[in-house]
N, C-alpha and C. Protein backbone atom coordinates (compact mmCIF):
# COMPACT_ATOMS: atom_id res chain seq x y z
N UNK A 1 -2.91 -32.09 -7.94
CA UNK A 1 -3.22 -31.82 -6.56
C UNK A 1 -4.53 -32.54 -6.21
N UNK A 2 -4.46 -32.96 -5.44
CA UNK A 2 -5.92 -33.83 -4.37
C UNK A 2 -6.60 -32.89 -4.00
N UNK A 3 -8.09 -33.35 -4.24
CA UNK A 3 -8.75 -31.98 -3.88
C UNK A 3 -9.77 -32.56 -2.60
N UNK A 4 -9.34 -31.33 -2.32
CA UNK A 4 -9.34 -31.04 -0.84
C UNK A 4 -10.84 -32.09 -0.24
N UNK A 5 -10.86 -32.57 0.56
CA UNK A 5 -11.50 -33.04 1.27
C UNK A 5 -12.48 -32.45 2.53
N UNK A 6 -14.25 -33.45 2.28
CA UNK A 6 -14.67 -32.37 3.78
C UNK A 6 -14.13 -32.20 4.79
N UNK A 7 -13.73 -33.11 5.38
CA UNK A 7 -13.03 -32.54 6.51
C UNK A 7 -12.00 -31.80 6.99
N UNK A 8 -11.74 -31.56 5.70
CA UNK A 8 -10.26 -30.84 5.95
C UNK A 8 -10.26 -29.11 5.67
N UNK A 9 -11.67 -29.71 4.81
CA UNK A 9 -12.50 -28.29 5.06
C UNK A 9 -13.26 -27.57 6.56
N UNK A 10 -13.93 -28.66 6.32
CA UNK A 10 -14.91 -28.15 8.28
C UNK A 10 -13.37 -27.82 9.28
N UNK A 11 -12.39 -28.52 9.21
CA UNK A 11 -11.16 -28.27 9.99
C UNK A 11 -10.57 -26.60 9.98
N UNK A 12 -10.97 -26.35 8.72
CA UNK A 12 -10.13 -24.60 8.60
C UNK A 12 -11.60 -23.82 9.28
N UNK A 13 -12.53 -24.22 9.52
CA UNK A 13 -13.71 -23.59 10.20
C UNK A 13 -13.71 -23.64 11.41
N UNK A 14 -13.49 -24.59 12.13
CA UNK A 14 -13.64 -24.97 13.33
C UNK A 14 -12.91 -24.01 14.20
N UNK A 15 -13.75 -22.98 14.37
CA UNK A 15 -12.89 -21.51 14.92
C UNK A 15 -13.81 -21.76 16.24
N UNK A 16 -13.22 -20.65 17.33
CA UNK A 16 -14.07 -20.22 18.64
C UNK A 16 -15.43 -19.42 18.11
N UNK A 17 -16.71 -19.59 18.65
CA UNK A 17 -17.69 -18.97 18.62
C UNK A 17 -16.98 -17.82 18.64
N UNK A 18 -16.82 -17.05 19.48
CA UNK A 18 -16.33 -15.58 19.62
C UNK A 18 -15.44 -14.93 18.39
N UNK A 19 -15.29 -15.71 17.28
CA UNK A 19 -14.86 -15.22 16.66
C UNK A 19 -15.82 -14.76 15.31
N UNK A 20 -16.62 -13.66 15.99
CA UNK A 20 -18.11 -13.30 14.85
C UNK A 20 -19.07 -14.58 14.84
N UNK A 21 -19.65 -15.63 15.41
CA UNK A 21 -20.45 -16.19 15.25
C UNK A 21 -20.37 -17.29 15.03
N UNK A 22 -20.92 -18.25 14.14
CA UNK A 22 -20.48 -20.14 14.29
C UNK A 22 -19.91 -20.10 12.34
N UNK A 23 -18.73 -20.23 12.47
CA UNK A 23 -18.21 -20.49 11.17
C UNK A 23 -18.30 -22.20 10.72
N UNK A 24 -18.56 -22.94 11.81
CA UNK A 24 -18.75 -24.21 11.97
C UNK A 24 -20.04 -24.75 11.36
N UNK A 25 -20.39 -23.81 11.53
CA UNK A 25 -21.96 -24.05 11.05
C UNK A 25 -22.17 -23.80 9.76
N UNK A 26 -21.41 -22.40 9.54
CA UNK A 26 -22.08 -21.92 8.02
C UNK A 26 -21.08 -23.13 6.78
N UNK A 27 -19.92 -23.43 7.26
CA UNK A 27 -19.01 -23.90 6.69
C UNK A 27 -19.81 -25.51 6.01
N UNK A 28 -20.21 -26.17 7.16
CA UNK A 28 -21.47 -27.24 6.62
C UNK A 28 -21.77 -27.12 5.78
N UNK A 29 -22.44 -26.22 5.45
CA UNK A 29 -23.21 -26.17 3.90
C UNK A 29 -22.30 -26.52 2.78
N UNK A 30 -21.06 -26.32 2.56
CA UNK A 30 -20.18 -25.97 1.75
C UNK A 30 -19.07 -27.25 2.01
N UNK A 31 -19.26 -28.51 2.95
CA UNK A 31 -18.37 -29.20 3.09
C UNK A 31 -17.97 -30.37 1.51
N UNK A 32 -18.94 -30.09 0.46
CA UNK A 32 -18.56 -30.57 -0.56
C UNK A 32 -18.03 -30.01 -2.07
N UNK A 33 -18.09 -28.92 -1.30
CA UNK A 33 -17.94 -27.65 -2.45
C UNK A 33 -17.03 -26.44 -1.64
N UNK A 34 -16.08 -26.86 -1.60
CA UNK A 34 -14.82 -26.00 -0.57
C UNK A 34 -15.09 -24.33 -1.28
N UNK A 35 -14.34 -24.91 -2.67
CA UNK A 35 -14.22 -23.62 -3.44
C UNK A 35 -15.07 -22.80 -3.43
N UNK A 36 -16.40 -23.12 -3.78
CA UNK A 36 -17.67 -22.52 -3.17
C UNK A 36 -18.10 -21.62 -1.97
N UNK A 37 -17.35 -22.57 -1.03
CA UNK A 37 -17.44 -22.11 0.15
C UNK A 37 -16.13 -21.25 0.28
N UNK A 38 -15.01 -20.48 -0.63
CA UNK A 38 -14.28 -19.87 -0.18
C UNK A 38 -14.79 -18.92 -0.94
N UNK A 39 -15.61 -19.02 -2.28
CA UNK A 39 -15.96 -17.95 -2.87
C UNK A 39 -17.17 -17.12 -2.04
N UNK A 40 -17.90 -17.69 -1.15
CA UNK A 40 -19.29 -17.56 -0.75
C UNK A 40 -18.98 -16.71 0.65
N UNK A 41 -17.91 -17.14 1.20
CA UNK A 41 -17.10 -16.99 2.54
C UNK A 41 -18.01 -15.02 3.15
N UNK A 42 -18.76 -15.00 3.96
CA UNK A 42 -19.48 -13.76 4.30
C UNK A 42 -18.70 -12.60 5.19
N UNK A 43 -17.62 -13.30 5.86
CA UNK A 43 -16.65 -12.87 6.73
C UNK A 43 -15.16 -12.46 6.45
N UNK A 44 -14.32 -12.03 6.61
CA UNK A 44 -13.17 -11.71 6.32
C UNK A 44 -12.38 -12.24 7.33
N UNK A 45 -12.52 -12.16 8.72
CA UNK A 45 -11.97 -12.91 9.58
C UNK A 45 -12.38 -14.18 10.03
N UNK A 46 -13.00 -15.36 9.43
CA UNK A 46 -13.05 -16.35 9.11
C UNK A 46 -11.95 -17.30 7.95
N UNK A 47 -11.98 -15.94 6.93
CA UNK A 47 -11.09 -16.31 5.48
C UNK A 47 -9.43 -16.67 6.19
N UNK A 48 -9.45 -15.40 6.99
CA UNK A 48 -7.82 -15.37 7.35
C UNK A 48 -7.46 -16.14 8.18
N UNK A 49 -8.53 -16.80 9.44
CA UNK A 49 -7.93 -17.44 9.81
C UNK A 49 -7.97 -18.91 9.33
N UNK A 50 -8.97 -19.31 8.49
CA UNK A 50 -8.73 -20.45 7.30
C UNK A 50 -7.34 -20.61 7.09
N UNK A 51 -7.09 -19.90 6.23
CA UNK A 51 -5.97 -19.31 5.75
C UNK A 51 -4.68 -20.08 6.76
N UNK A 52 -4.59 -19.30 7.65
CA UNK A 52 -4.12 -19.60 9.02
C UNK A 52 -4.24 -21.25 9.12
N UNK A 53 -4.66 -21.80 9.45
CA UNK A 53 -5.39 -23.15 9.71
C UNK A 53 -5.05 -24.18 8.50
N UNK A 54 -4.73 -23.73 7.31
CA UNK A 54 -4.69 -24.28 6.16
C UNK A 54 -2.88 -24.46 6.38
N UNK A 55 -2.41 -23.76 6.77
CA UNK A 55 -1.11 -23.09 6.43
C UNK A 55 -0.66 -22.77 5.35
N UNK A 56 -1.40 -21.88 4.97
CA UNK A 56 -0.66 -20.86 4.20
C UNK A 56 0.44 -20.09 4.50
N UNK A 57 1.93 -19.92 3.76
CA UNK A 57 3.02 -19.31 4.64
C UNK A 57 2.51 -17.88 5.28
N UNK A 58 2.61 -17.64 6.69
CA UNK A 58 2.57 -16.90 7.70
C UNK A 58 2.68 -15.52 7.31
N UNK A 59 3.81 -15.51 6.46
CA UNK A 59 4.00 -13.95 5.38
C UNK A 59 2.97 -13.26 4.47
N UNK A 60 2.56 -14.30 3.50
CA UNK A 60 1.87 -14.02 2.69
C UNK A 60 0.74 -13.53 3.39
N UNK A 61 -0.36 -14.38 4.69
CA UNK A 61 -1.29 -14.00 5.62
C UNK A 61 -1.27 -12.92 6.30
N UNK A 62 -0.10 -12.73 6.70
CA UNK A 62 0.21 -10.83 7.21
C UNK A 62 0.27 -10.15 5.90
N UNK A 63 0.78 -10.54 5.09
CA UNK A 63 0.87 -9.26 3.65
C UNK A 63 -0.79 -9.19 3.47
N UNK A 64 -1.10 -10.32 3.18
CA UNK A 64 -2.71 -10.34 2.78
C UNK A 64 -3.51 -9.17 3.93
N UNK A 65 -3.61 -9.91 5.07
CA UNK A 65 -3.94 -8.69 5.94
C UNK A 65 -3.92 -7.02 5.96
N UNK A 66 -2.45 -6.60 5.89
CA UNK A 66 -2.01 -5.39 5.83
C UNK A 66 -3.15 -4.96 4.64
N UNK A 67 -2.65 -5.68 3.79
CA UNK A 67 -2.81 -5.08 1.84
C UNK A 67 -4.96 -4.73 2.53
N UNK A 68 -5.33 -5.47 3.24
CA UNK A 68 -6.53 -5.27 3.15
C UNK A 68 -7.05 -4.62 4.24
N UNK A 69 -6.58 -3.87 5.43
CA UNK A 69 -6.65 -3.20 6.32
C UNK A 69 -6.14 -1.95 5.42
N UNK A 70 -5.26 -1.98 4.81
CA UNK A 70 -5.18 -0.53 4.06
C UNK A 70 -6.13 -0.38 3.16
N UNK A 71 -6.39 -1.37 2.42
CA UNK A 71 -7.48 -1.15 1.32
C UNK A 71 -8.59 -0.55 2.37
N UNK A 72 -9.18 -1.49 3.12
CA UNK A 72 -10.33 -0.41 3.74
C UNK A 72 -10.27 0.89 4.26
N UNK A 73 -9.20 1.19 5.13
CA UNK A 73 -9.06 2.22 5.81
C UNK A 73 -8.75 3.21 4.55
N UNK A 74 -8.52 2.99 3.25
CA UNK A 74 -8.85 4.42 2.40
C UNK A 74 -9.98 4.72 1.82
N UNK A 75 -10.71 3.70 2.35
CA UNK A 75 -12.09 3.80 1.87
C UNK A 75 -12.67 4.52 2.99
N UNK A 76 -12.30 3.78 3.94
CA UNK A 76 -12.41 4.77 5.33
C UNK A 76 -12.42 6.71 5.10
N UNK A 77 -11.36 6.88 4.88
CA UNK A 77 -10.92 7.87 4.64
C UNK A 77 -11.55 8.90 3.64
N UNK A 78 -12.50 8.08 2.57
CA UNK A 78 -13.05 8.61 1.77
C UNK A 78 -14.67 9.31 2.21
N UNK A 79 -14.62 8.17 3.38
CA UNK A 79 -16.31 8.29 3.88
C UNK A 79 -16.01 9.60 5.00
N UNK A 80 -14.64 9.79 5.05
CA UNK A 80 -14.43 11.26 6.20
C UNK A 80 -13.94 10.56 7.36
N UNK A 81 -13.53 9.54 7.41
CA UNK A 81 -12.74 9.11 8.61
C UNK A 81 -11.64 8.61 8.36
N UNK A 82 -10.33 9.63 8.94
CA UNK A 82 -9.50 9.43 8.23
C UNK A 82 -8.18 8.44 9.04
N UNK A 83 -7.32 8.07 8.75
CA UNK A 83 -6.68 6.82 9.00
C UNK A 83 -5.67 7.46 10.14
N UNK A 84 -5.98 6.69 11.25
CA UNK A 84 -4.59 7.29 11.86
C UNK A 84 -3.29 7.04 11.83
N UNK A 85 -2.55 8.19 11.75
CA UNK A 85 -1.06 7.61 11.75
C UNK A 85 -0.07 6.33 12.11
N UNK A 86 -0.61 5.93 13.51
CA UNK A 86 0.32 5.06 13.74
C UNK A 86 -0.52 3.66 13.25
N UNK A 87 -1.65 3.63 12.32
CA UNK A 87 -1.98 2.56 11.47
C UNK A 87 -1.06 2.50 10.33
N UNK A 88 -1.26 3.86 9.91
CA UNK A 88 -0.35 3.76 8.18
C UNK A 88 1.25 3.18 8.97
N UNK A 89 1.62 3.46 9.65
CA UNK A 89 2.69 2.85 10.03
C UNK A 89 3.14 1.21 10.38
N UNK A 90 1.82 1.33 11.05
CA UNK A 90 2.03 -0.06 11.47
C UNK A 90 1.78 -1.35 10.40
N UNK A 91 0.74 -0.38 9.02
CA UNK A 91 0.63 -1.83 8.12
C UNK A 91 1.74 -1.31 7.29
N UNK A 92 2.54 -0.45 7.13
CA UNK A 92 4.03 -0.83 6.41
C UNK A 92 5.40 -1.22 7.32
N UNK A 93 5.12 -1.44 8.54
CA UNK A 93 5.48 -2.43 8.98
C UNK A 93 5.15 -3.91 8.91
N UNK A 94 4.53 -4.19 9.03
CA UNK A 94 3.74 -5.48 8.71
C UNK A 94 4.17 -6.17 7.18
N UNK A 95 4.00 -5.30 6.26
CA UNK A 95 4.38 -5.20 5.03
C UNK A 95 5.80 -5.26 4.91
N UNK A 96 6.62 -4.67 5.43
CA UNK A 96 7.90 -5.24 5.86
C UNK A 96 8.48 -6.26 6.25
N UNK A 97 7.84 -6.52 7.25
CA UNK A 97 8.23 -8.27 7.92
C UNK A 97 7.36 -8.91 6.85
N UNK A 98 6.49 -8.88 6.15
CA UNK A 98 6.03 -9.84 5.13
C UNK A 98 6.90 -9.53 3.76
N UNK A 99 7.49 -8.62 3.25
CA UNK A 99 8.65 -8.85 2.66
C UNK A 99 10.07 -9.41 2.95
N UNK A 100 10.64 -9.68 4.47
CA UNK A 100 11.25 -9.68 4.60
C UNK A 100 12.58 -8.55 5.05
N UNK A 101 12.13 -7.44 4.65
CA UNK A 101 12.80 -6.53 5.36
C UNK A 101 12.99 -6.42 6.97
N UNK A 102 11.54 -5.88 7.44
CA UNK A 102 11.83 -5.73 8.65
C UNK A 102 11.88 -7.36 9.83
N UNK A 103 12.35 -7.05 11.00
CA UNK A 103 13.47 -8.52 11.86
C UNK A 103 11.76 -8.03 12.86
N UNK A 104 12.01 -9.47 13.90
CA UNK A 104 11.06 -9.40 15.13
C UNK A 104 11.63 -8.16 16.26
N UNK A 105 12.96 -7.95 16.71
CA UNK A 105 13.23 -7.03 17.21
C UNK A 105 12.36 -5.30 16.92
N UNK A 106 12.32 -5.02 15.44
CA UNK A 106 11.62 -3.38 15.17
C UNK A 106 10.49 -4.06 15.22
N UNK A 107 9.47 -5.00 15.24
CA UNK A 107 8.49 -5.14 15.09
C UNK A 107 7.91 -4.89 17.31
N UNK A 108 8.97 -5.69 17.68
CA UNK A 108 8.51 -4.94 19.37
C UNK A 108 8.66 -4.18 19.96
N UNK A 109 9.94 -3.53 19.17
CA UNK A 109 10.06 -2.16 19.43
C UNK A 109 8.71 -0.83 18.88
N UNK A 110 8.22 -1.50 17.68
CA UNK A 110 7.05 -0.56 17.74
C UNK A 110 5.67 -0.79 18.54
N UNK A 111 5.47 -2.28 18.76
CA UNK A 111 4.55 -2.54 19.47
C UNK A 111 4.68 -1.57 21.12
N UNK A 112 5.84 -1.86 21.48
CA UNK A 112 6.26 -1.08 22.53
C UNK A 112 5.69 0.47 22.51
N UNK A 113 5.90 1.19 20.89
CA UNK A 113 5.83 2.27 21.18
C UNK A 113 3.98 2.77 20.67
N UNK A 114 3.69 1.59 20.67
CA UNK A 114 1.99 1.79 20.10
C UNK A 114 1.88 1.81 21.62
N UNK A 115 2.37 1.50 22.83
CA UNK A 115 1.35 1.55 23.83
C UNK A 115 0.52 2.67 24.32
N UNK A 116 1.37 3.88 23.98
CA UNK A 116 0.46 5.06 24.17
C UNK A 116 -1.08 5.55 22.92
N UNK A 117 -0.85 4.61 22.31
CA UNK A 117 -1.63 5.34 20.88
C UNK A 117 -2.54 4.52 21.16
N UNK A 118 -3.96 4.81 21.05
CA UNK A 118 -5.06 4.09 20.83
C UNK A 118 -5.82 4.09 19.79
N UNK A 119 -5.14 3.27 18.80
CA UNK A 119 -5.52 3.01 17.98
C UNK A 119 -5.25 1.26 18.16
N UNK A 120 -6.51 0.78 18.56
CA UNK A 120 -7.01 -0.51 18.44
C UNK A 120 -6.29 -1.62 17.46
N UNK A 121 -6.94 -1.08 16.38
CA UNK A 121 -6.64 -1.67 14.68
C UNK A 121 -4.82 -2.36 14.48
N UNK A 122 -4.41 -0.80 14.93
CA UNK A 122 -2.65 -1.23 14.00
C UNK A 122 -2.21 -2.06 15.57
N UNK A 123 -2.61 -1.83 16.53
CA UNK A 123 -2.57 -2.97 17.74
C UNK A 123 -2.22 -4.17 17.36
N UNK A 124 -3.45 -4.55 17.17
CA UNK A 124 -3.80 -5.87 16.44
C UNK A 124 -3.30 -5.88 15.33
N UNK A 125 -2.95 -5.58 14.31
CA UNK A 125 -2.03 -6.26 13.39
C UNK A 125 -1.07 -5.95 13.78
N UNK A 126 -0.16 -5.36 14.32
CA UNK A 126 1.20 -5.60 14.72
C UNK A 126 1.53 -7.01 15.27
N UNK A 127 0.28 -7.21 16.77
CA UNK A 127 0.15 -8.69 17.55
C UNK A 127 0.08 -9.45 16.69
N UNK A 128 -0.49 -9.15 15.39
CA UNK A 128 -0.21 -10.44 14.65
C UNK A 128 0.36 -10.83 14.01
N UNK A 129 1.61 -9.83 13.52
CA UNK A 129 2.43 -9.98 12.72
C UNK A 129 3.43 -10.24 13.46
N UNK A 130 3.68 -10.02 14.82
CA UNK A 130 4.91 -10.16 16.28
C UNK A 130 4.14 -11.89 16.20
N UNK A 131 3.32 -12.13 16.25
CA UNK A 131 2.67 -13.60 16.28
C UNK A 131 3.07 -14.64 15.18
N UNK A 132 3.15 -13.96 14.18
CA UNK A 132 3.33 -14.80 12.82
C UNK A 132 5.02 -14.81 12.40
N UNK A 133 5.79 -13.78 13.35
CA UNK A 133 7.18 -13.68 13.04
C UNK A 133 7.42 -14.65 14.50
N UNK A 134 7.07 -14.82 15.33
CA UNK A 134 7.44 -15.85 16.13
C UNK A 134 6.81 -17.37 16.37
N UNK A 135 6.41 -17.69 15.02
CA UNK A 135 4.98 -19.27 14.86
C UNK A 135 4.69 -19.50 16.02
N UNK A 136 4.30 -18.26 17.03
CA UNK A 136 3.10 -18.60 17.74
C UNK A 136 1.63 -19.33 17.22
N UNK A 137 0.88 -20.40 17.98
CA UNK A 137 -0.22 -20.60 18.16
C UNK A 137 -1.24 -20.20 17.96
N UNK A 138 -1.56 -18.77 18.09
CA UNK A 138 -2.51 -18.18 18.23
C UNK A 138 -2.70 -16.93 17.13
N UNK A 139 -1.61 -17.21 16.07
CA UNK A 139 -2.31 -16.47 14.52
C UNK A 139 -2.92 -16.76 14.24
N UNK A 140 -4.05 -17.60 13.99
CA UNK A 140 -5.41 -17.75 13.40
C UNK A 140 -6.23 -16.71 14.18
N UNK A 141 -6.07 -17.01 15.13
CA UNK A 141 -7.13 -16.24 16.40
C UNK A 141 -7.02 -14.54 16.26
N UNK A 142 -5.38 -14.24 16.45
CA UNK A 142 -5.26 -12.58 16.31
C UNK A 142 -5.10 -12.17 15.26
N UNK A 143 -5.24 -12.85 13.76
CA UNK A 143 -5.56 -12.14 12.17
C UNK A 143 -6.97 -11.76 12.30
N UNK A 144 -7.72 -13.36 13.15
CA UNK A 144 -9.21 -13.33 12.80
C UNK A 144 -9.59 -11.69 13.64
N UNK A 145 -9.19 -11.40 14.84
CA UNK A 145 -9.63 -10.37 15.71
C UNK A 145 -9.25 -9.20 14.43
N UNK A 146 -7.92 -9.02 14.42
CA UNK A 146 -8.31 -7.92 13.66
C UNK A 146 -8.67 -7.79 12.58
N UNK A 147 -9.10 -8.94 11.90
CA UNK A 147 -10.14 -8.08 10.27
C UNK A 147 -11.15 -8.18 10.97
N UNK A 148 -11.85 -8.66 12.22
CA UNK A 148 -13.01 -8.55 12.91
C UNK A 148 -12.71 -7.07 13.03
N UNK A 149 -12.15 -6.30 13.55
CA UNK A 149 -12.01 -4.65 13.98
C UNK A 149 -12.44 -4.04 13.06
N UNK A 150 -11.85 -4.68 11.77
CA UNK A 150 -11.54 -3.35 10.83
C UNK A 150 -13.12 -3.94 10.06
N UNK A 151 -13.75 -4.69 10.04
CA UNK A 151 -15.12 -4.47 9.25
C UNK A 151 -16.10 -4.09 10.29
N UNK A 152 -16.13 -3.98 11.89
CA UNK A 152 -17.13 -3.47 12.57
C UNK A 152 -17.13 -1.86 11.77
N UNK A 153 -16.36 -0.99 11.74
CA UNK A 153 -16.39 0.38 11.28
C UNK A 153 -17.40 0.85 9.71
N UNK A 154 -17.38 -0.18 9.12
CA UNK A 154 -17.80 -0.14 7.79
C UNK A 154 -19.38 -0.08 7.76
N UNK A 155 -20.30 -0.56 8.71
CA UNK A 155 -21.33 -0.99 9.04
C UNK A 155 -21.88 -2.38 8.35
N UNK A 156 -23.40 -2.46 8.06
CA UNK A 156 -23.74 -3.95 8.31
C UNK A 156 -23.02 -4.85 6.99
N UNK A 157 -22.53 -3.84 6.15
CA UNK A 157 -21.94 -4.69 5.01
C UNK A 157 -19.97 -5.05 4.91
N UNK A 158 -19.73 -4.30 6.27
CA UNK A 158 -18.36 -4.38 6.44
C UNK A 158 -17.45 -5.63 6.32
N UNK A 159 -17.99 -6.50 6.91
CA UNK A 159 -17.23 -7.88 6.80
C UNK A 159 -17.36 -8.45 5.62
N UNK A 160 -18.66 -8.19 4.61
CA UNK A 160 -18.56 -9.01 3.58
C UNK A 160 -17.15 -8.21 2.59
N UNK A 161 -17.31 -6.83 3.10
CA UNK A 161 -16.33 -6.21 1.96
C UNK A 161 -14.81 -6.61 2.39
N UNK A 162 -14.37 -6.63 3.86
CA UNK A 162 -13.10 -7.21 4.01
C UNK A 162 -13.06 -8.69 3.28
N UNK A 163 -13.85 -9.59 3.57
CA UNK A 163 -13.93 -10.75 2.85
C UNK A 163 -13.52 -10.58 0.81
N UNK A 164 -14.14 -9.99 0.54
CA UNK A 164 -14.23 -9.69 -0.89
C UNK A 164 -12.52 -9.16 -1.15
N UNK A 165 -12.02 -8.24 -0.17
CA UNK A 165 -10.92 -7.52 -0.45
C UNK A 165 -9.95 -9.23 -0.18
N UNK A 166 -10.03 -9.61 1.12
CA UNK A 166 -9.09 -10.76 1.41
C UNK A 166 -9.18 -12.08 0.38
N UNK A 167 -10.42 -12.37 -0.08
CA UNK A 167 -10.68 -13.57 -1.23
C UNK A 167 -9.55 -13.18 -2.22
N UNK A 168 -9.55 -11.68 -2.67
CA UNK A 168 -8.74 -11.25 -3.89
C UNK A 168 -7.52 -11.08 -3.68
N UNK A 169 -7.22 -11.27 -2.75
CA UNK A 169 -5.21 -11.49 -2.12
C UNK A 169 -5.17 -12.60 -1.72
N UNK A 170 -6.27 -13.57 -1.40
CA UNK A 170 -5.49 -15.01 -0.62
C UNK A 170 -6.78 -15.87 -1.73
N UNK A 171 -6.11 -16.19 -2.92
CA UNK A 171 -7.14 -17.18 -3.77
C UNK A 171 -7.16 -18.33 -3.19
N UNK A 172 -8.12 -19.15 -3.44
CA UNK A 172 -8.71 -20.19 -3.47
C UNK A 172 -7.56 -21.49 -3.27
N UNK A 173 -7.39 -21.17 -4.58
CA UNK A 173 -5.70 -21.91 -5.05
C UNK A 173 -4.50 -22.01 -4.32
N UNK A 174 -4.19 -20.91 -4.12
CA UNK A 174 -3.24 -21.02 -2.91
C UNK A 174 -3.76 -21.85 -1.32
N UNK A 175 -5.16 -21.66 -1.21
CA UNK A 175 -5.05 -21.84 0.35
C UNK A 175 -5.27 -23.35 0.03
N UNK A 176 -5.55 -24.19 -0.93
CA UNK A 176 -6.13 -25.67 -1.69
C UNK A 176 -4.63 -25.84 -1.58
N UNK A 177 -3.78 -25.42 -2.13
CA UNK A 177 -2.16 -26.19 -2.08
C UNK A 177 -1.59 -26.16 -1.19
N UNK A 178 -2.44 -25.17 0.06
CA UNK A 178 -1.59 -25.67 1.40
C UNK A 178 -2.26 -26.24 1.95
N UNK A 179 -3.58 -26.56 1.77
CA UNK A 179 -3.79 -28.09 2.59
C UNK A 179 -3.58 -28.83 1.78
N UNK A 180 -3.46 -28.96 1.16
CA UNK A 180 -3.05 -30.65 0.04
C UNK A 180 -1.74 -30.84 0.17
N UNK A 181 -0.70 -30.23 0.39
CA UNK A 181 0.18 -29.99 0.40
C UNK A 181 1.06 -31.22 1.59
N UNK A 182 1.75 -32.46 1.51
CA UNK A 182 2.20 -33.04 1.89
C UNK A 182 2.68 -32.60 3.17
N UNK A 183 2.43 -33.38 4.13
CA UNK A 183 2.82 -32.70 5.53
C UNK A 183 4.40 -33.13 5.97
């Protein structure tokens, strides 16, 4: 495998400001040392939408997600805030359409039925898993929003820990063979 190139690095960075701050910037440092820079990565919704940007298959990026929105939210749960229902639902949905079980049809049918529930979080990963089951455009953008959600709750060390949880479901390796990866 060809290893990866700067620019093809600064390319999986090149996110909207609004998405937590200038990933454009921090990514610089690291344009010769990718791996480095995926191990070093401070954000979690930067990683995913890399990830995203790299193309990594669409599945695996929602499984990755889910697997790490649950991982936090039982940590959540431990600190006394406990997970709401139509989250646990919505990331084994998610988990579904990233196995392959569940179709885009139950996936809008629950989005449909999240409209009364305010719960933010399983919102947003549903949108992004209804996003990633239809190769919409704009999965980089709505993975990045919601691991942005789910590390505001954690406080000032929250994002590094979604990051840490997402590094350990979406390696290095994998996201290097989908950009190298013959177009």
């Amino acid at each position: 495998m060809p290893p990866v190139k700067a620019e093809q690095w600064l390319e999986l960075f090149a996110l909207q400001p609004t998405i937590s701050g200038d990933a454009s910037s921090w990514a610089r440092a690291f344009a010769a040392r990718p791996r480095a820079g995926w191990e070093a990565c401070p954000r979690g919704e930067w990683l995913v939408a890399a990830a995203v940007r790299a193309r990594v298959d669409p599945r695996e990026v929602v499984s990755a997600l889910a697997t790490t929105i649950s991982a936090i939210s039982n940590e959540l749960d431990r600190m006394g805030r406990p997970e709401p229902p139509a989250l646990r639902r919505t990331i084994e949905l998610a988990e579904a359409w990233a196995d392959g079980v569940a179709e885009l049809e139950e996936l809008r049918g629950a989005e449909r039925a999240l409209d009364g529930e305010a719960n933010e979080l399983a919102r947003r990963l549903l949108r992004t898993t209804i996003e990633a089951a239809t190769d919409g455009a704009s999965l980089a953008e709505r993975a990045a929003q919601a691991m942005h959600a789910l590390g505001d709750p954690l406080g000032p060390r929250g994002h590094e820990a979604t990051a840490a949880v997402l590094r350990s479901l979406l390696a290095w390796e994998r996201v290097e063979a989908a950009i190298t990866a013959p177009k």
